[in-house]
C-alpha atoms as a PDB file:
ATOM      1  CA  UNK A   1       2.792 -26.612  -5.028  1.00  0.00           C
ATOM      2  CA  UNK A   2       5.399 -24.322  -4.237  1.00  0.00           C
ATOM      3  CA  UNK A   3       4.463 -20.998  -2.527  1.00  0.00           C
ATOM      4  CA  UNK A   4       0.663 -21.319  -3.853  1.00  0.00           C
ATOM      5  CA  UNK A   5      -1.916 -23.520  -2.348  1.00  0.00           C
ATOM      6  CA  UNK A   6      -3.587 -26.491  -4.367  1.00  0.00           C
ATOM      7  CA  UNK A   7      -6.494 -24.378  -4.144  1.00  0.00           C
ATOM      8  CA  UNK A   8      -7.201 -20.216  -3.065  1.00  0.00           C
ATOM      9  CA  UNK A   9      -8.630 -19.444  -0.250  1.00  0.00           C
ATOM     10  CA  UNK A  10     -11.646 -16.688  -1.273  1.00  0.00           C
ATOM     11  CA  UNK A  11     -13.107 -15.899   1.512  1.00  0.00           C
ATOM     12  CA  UNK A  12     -13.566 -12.436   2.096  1.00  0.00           C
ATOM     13  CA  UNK A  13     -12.782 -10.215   4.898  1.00  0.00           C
ATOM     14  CA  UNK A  14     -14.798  -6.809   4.927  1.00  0.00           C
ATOM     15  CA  UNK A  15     -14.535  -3.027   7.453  1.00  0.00           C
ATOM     16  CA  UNK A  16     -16.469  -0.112   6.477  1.00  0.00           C
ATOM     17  CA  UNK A  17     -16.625   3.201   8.512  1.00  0.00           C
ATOM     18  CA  UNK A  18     -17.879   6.656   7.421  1.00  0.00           C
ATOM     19  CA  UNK A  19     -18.263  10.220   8.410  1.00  0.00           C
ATOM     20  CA  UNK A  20     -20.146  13.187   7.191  1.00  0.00           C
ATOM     21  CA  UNK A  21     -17.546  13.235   4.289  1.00  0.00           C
ATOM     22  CA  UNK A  22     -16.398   9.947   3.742  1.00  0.00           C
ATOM     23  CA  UNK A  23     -17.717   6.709   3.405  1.00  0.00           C
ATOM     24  CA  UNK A  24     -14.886   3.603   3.921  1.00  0.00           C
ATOM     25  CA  UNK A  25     -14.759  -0.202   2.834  1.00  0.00           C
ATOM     26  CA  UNK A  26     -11.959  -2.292   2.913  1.00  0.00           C
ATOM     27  CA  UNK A  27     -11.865  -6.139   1.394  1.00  0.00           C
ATOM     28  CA  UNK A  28      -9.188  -8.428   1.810  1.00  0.00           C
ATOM     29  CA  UNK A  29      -8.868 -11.952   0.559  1.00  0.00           C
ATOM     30  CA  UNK A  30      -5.881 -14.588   1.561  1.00  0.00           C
ATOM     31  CA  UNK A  31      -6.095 -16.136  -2.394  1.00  0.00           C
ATOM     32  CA  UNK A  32      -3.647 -18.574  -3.636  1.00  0.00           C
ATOM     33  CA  UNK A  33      -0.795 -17.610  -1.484  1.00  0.00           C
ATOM     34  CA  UNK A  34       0.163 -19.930   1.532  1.00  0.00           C
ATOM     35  CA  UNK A  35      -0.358 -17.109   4.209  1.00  0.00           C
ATOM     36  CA  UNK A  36      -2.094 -13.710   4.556  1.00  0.00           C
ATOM     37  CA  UNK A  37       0.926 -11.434   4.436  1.00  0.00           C
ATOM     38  CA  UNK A  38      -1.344  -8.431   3.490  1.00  0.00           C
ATOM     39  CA  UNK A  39      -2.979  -5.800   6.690  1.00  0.00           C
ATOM     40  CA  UNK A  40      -4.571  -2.259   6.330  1.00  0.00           C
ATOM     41  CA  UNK A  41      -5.491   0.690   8.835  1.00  0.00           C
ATOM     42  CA  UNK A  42      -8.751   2.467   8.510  1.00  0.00           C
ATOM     43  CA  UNK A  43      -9.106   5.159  10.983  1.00  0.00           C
ATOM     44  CA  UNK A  44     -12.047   7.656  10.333  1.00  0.00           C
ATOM     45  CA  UNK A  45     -11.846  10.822  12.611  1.00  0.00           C
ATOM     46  CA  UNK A  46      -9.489   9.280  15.097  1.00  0.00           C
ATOM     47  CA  UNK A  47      -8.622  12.935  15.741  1.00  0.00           C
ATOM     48  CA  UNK A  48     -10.796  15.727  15.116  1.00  0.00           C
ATOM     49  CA  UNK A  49     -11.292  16.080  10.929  1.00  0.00           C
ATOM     50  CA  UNK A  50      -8.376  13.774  10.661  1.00  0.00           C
ATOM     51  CA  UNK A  51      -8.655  10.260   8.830  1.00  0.00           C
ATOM     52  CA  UNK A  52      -6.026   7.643   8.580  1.00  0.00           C
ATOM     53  CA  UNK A  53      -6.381   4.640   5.502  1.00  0.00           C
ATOM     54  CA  UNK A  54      -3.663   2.139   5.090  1.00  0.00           C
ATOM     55  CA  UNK A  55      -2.595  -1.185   3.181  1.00  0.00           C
ATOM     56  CA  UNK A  56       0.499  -2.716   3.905  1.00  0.00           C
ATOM     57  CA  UNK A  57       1.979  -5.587   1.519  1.00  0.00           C
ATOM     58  CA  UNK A  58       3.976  -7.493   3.288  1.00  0.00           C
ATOM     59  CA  UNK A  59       6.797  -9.996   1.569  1.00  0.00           C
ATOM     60  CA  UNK A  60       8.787 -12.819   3.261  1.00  0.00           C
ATOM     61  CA  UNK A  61       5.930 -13.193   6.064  1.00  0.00           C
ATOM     62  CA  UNK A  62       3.375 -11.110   7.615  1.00  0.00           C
ATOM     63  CA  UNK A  63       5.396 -10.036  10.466  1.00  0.00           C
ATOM     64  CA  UNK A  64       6.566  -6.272   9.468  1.00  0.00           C
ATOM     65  CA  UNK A  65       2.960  -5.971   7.933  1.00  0.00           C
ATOM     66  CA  UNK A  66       1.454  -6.615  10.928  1.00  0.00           C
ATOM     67  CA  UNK A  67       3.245  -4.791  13.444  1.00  0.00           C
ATOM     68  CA  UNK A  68       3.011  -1.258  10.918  1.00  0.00           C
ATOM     69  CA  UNK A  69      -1.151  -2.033  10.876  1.00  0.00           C
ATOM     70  CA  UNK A  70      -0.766  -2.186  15.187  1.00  0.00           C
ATOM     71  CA  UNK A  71       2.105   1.042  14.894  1.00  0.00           C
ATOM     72  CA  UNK A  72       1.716   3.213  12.457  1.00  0.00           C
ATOM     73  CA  UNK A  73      -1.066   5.628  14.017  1.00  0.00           C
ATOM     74  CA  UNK A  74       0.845   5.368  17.331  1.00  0.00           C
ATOM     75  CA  UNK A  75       4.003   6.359  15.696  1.00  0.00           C
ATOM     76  CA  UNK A  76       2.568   9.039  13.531  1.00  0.00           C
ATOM     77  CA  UNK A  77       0.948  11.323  16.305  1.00  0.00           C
ATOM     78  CA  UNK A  78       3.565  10.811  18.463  1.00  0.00           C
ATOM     79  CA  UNK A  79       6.215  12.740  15.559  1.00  0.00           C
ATOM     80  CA  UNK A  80       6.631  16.410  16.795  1.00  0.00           C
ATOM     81  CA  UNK A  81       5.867  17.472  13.206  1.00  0.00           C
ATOM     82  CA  UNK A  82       2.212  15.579  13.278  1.00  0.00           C
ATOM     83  CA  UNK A  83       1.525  18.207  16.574  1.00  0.00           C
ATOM     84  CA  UNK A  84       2.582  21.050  14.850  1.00  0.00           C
ATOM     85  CA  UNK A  85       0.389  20.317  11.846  1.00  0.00           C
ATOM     86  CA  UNK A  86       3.059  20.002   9.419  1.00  0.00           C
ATOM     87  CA  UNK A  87       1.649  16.659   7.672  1.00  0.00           C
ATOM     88  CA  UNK A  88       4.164  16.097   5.059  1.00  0.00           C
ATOM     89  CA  UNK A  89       7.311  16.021   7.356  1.00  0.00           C
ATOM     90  CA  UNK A  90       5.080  13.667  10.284  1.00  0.00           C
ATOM     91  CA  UNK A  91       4.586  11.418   7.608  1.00  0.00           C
ATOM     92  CA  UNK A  92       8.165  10.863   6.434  1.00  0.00           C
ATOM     93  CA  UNK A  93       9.333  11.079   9.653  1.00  0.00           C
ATOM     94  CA  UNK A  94       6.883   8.712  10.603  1.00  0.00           C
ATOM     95  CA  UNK A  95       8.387   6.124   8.243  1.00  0.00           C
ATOM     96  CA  UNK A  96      11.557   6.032   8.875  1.00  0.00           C
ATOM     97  CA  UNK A  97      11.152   6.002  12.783  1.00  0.00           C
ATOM     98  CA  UNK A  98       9.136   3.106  12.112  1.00  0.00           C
ATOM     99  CA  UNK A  99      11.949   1.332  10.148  1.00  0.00           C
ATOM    100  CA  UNK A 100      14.124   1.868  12.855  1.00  0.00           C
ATOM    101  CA  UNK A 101      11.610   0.263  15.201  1.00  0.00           C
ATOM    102  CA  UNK A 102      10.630  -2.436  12.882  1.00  0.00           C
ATOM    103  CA  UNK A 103      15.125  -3.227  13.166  1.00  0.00           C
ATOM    104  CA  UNK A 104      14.517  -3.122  16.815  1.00  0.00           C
ATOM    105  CA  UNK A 105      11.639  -5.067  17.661  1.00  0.00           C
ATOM    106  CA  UNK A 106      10.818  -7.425  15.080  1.00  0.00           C
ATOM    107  CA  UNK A 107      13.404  -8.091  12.077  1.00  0.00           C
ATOM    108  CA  UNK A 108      16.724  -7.860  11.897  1.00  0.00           C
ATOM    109  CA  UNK A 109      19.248  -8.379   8.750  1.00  0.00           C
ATOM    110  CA  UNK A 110      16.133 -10.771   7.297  1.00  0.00           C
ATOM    111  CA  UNK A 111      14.182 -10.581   3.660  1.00  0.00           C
ATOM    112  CA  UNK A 112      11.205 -10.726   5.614  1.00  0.00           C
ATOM    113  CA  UNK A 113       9.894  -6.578   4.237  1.00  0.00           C
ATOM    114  CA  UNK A 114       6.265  -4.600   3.260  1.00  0.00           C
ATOM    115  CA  UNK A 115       5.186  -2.089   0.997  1.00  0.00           C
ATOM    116  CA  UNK A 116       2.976   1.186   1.916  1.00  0.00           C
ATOM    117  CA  UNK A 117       0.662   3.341   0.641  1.00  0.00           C
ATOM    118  CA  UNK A 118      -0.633   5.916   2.842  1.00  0.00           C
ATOM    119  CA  UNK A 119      -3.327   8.230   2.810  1.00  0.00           C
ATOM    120  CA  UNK A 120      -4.382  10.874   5.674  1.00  0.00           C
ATOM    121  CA  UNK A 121      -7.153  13.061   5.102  1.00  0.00           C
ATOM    122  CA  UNK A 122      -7.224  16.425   6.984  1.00  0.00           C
ATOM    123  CA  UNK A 123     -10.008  18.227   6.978  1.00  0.00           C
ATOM    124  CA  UNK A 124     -10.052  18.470   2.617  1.00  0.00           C
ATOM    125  CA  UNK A 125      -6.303  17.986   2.051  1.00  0.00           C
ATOM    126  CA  UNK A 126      -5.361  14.808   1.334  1.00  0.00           C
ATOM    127  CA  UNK A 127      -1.473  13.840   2.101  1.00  0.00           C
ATOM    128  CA  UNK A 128      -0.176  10.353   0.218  1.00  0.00           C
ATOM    129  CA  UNK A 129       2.512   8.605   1.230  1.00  0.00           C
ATOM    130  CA  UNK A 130       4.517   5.577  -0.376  1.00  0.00           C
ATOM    131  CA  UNK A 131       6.694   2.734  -0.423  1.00  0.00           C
ATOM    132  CA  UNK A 132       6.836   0.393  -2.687  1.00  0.00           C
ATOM    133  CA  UNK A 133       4.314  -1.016  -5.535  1.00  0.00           C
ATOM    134  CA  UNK A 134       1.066  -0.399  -3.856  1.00  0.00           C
ATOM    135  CA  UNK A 135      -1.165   1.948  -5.146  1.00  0.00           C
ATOM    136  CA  UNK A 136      -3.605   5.414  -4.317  1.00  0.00           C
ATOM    137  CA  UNK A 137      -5.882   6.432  -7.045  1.00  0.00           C
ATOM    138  CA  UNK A 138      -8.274   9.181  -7.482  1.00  0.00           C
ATOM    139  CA  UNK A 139     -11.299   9.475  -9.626  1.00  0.00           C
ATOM    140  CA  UNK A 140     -11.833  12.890 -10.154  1.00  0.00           C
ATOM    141  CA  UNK A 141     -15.019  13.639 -12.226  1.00  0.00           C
ATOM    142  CA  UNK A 142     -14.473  10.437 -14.701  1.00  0.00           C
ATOM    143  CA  UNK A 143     -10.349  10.965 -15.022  1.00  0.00           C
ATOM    144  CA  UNK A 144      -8.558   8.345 -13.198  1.00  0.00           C
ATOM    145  CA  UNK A 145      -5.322  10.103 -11.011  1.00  0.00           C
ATOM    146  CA  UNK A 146      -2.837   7.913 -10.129  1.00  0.00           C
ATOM    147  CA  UNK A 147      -1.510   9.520  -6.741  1.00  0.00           C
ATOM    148  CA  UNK A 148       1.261   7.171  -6.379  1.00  0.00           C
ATOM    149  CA  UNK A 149       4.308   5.554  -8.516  1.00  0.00           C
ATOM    150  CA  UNK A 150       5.624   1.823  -8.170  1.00  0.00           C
ATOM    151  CA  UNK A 151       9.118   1.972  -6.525  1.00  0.00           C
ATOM    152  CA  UNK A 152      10.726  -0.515  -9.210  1.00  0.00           C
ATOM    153  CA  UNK A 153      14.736  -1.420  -9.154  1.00  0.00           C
ATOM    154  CA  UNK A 154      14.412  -0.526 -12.803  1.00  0.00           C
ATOM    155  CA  UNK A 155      13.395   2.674 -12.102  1.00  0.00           C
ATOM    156  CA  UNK A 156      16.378   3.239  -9.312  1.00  0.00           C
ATOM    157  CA  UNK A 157      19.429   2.010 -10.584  1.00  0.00           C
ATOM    158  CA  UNK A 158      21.556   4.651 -10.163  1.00  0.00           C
ATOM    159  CA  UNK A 159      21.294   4.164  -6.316  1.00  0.00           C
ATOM    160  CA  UNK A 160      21.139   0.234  -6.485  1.00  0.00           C
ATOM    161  CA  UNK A 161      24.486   0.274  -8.311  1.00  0.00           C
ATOM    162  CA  UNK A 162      26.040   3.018  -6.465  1.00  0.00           C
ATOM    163  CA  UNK A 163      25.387   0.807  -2.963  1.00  0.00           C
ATOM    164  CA  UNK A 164      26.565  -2.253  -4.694  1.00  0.00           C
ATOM    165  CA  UNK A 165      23.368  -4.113  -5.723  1.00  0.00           C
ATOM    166  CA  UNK A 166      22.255  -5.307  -9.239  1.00  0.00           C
ATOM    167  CA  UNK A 167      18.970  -5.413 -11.261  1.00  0.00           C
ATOM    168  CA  UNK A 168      18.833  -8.783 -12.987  1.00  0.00           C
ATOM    169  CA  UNK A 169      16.701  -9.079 -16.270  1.00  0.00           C
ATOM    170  CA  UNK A 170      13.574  -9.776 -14.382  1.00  0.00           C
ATOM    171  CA  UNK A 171      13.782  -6.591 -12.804  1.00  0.00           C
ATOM    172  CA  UNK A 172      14.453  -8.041  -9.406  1.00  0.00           C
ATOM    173  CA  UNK A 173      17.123  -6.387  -6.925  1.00  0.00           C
ATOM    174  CA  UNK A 174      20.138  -8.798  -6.886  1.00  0.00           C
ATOM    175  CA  UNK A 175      17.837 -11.175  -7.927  1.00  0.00           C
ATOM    176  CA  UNK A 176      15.091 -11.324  -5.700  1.00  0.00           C
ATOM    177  CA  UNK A 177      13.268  -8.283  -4.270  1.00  0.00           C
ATOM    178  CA  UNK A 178      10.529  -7.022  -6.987  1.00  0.00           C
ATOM    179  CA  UNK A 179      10.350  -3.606  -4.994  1.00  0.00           C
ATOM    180  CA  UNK A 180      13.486  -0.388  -4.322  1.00  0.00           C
ATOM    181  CA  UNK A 181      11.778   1.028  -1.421  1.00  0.00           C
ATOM    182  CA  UNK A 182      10.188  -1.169   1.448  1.00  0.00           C
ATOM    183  CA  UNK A 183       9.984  -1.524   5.107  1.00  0.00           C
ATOM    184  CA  UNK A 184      12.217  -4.222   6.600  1.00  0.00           C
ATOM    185  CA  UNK A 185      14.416  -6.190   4.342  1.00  0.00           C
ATOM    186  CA  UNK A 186      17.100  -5.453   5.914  1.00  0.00           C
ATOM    187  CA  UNK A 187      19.634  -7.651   4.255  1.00  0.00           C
ATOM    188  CA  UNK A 188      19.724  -4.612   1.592  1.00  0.00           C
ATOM    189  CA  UNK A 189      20.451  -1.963   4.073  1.00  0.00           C
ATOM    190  CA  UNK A 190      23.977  -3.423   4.696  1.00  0.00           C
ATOM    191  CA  UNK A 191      26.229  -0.700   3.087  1.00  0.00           C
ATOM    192  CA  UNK A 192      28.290   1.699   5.168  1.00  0.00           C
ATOM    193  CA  UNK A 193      26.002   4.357   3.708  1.00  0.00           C
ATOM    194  CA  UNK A 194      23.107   6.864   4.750  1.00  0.00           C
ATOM    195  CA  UNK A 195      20.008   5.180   4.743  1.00  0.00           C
ATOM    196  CA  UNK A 196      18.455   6.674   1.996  1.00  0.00           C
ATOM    197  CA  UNK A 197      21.690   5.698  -0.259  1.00  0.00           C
ATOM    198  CA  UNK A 198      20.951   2.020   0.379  1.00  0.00           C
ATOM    199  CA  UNK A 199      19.901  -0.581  -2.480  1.00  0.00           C
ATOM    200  CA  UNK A 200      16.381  -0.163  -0.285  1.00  0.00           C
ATOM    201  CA  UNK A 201      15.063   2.268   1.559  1.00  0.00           C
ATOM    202  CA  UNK A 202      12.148   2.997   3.634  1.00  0.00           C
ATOM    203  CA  UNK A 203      11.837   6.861   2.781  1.00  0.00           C
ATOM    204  CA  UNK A 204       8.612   7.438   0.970  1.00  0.00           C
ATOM    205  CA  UNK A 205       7.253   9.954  -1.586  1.00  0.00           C
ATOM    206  CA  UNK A 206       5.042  12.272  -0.540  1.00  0.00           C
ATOM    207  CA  UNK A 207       2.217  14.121  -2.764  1.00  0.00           C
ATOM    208  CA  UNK A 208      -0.490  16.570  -1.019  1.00  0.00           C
ATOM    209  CA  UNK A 209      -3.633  17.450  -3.000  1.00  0.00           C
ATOM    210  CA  UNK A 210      -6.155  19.389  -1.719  1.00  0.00           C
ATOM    211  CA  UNK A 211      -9.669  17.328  -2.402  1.00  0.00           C
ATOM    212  CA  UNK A 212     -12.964  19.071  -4.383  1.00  0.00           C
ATOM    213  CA  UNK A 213     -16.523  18.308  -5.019  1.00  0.00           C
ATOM    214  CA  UNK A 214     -15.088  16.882  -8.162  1.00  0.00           C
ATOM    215  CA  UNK A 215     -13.646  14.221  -6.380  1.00  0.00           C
ATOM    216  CA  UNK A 216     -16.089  10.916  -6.398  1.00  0.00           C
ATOM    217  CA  UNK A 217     -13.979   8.227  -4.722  1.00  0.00           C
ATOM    218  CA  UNK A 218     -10.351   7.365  -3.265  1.00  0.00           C
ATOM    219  CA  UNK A 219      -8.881   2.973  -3.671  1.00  0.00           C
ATOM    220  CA  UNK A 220      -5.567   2.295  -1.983  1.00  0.00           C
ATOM    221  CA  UNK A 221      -4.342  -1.697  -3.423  1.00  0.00           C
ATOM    222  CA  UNK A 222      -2.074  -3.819  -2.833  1.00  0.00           C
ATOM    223  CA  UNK A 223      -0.336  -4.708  -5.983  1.00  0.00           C
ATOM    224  CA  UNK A 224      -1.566  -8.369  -6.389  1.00  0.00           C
ATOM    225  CA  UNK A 225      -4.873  -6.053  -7.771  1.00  0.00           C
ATOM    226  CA  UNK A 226      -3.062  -4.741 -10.517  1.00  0.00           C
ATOM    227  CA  UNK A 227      -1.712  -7.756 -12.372  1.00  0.00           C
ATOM    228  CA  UNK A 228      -4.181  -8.626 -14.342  1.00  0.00           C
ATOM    229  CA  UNK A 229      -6.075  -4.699 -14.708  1.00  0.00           C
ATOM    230  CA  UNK A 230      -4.596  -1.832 -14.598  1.00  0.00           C
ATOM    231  CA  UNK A 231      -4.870   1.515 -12.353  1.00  0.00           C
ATOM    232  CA  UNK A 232      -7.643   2.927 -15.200  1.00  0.00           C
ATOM    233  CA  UNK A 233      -9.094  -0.610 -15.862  1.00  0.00           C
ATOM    234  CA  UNK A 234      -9.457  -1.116 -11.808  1.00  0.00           C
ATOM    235  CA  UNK A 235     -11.021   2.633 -11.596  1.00  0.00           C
ATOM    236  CA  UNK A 236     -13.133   1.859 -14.326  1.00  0.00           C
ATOM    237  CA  UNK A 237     -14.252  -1.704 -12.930  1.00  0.00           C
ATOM    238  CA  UNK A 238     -15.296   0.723  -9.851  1.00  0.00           C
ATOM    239  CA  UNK A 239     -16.984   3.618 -11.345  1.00  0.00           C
ATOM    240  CA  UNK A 240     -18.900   2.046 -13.104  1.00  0.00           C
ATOM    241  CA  UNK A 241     -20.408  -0.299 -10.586  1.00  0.00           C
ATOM    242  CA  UNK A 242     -21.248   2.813  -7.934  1.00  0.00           C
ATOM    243  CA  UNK A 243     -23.223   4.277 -10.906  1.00  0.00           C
ATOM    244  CA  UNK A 244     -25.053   1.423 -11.268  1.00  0.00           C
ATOM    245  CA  UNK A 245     -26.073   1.324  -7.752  1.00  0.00           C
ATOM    246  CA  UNK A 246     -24.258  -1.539  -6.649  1.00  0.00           C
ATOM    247  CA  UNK A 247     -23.310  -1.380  -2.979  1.00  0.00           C
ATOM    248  CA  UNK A 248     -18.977  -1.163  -2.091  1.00  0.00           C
ATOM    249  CA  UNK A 249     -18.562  -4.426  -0.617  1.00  0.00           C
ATOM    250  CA  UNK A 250     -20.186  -6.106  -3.510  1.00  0.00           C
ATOM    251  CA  UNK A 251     -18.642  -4.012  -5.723  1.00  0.00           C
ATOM    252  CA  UNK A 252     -14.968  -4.745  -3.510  1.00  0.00           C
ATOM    253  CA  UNK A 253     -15.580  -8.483  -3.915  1.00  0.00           C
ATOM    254  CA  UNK A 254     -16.630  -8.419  -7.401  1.00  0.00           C
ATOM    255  CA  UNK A 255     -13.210  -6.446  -8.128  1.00  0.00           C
ATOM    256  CA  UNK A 256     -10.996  -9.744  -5.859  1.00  0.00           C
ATOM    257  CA  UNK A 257     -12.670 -12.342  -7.876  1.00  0.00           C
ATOM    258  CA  UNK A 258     -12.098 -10.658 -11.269  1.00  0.00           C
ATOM    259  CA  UNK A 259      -8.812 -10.266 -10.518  1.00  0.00           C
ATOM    260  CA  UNK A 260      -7.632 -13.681  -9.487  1.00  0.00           C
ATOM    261  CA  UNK A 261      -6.046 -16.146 -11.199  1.00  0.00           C
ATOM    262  CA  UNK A 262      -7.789 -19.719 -12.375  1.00  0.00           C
ATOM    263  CA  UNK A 263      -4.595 -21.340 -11.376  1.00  0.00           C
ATOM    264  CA  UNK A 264      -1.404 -20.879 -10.658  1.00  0.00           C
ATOM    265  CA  UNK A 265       0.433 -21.393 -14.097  1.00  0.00           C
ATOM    266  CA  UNK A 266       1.611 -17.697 -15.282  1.00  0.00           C
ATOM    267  CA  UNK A 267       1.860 -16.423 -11.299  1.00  0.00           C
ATOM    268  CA  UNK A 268      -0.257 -13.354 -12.356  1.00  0.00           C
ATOM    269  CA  UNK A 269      -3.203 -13.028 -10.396  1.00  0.00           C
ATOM    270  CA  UNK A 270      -2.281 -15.511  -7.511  1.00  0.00           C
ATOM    271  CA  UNK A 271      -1.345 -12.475  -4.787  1.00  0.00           C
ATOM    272  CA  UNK A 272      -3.313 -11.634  -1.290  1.00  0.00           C
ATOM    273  CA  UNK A 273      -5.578  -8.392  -2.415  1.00  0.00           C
ATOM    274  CA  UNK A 274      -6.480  -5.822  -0.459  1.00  0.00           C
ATOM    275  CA  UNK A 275      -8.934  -3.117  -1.719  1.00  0.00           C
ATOM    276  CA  UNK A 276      -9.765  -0.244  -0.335  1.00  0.00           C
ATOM    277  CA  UNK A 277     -12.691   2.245  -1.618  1.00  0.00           C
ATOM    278  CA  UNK A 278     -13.042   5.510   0.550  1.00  0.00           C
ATOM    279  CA  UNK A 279     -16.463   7.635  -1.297  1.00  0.00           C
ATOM    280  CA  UNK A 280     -15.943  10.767  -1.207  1.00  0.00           C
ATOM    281  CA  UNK A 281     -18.682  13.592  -0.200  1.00  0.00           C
ATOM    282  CA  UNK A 282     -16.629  16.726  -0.221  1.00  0.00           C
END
């Protein structure tokens, strides 16, 4: 059947941590897809106030997507900027050390790639950081806040062209890559150019908000989440539940079965998912 399976695979996989401040689930399912190319990071308090939450997408395999889930903590408090407390720079520079790495270690000149969408809470300042379709969103009193942006080659052209790549009228980088800004895929990295002037690039954006009592809950997704519901729709499908009572896992599984496919006719809704739902207690 292609690159689905004759039938998905829903089984669930659930983590939950908490602190005084935070309470964490994560839910992952495998789906229709032939492999699990999706992994996440949850680190409450692994230093002092300080909270890590990641999911990584990954695309072309599970390999790059797997080694940032084992890395990326490593690699972020090792960046001189992460011990002097400057949390915006650690966090670039975290990424594109880690690209550099992931050309080392594990893929070279390959289509094998992953998304990211970071979040690190310090103390009550939240720092986001992104790559890629994934998304952070906010629910702040009942507004939905979308804290990230989907890094489409429609909506970077101007570089694509200028390092010699092409958007074709599926929106897809010289005809194949669905995302402008990824780990890996390194066969779009090619150009005699600086590497954030390549058709992809691995530097993210950045957004720092500092976090309130009006803030009720964080979700970090993969995008397989959002092709059949929206950011507001997914929010929505959330909020509501949590006011109801229902308990995060439930609600987390709930949110994976709505949003996959019957079959595997229009592609939409046939992804890996990964949900994450960090309460907020500020």
């Amino acid at each position: 059947m292609g690159q689905f399976l004759s039938q998905p695979i829903t089984q669930k996989l659930h983590e939950q941590q908490s602190n005084a401040i935070l309470y964490c689930h994560t839910a992952s399912m495998q789906g229709w897809r032939l492999q699990m190319e999706d992994a996440h990071i949850m680190k409450v308090d692994f230093r002092e106030d300080i909270s890590l939450f990641a999911v990584f997408d990954g695309h072309g395999g599970a390999g790059i997507s797997n080694y940032l889930a084992d890395n990326f903590l490593e690699a972020l408090v090792q960046q001189p900027s992460f011990i002097g407390e400057d949390y915006t720079q650690a966090l670039h520079d975290c990424f594109i050390h880690l690209d550099e790495m992931i050309k080392t270690n594990v893929a070279k000149n390959t289509f094998i790639g992953s998304t990211a969408v970071v979040a690190l809470v310090v103390q009550k300042t939240l720092y986001v950081a992104n790559l890629g379709d994934s998304r952070c969103l906010l629910m702040r009193d009942d507004e939905t806040i979308e804290l990230t942006k989907d890094h489409l080659p429609c909506n970077e052209l101007a570089r694509i062209r200028f390092a010699g790549g092409f958007v074709n009228e599926e929106g897809r980088l010289n005809g194949t890559l669905s995302v402008s800004r990824a780990f890996g895929d390194f066969e779009f990295k090619q150009e005699p150019l600086p590497a954030n002037q390549q058709m992809v690039i691995a530097e993210p954006e950045i957004r720092k908000i500092k976090l309130s009592k009006e803030d009720k809950f964080l979700f970090l997704g993969c995008d397989g989440l959002f092709e059949t519901m929206n950011s507001y729709k997914v929010m929505q499908f959330i909020g509501e539940r949590l006011e109801r009572g229902m308990e995060p896992p439930l609600i987390l599984e709930n949110l994976l079965d709505s949003s996959l496919a019957i079959d595997t006719t229009t592609g939409y809704g046939c992804d890996n998912m990964t949900a994450m739902l960090i309460q907020l207690h500020i």
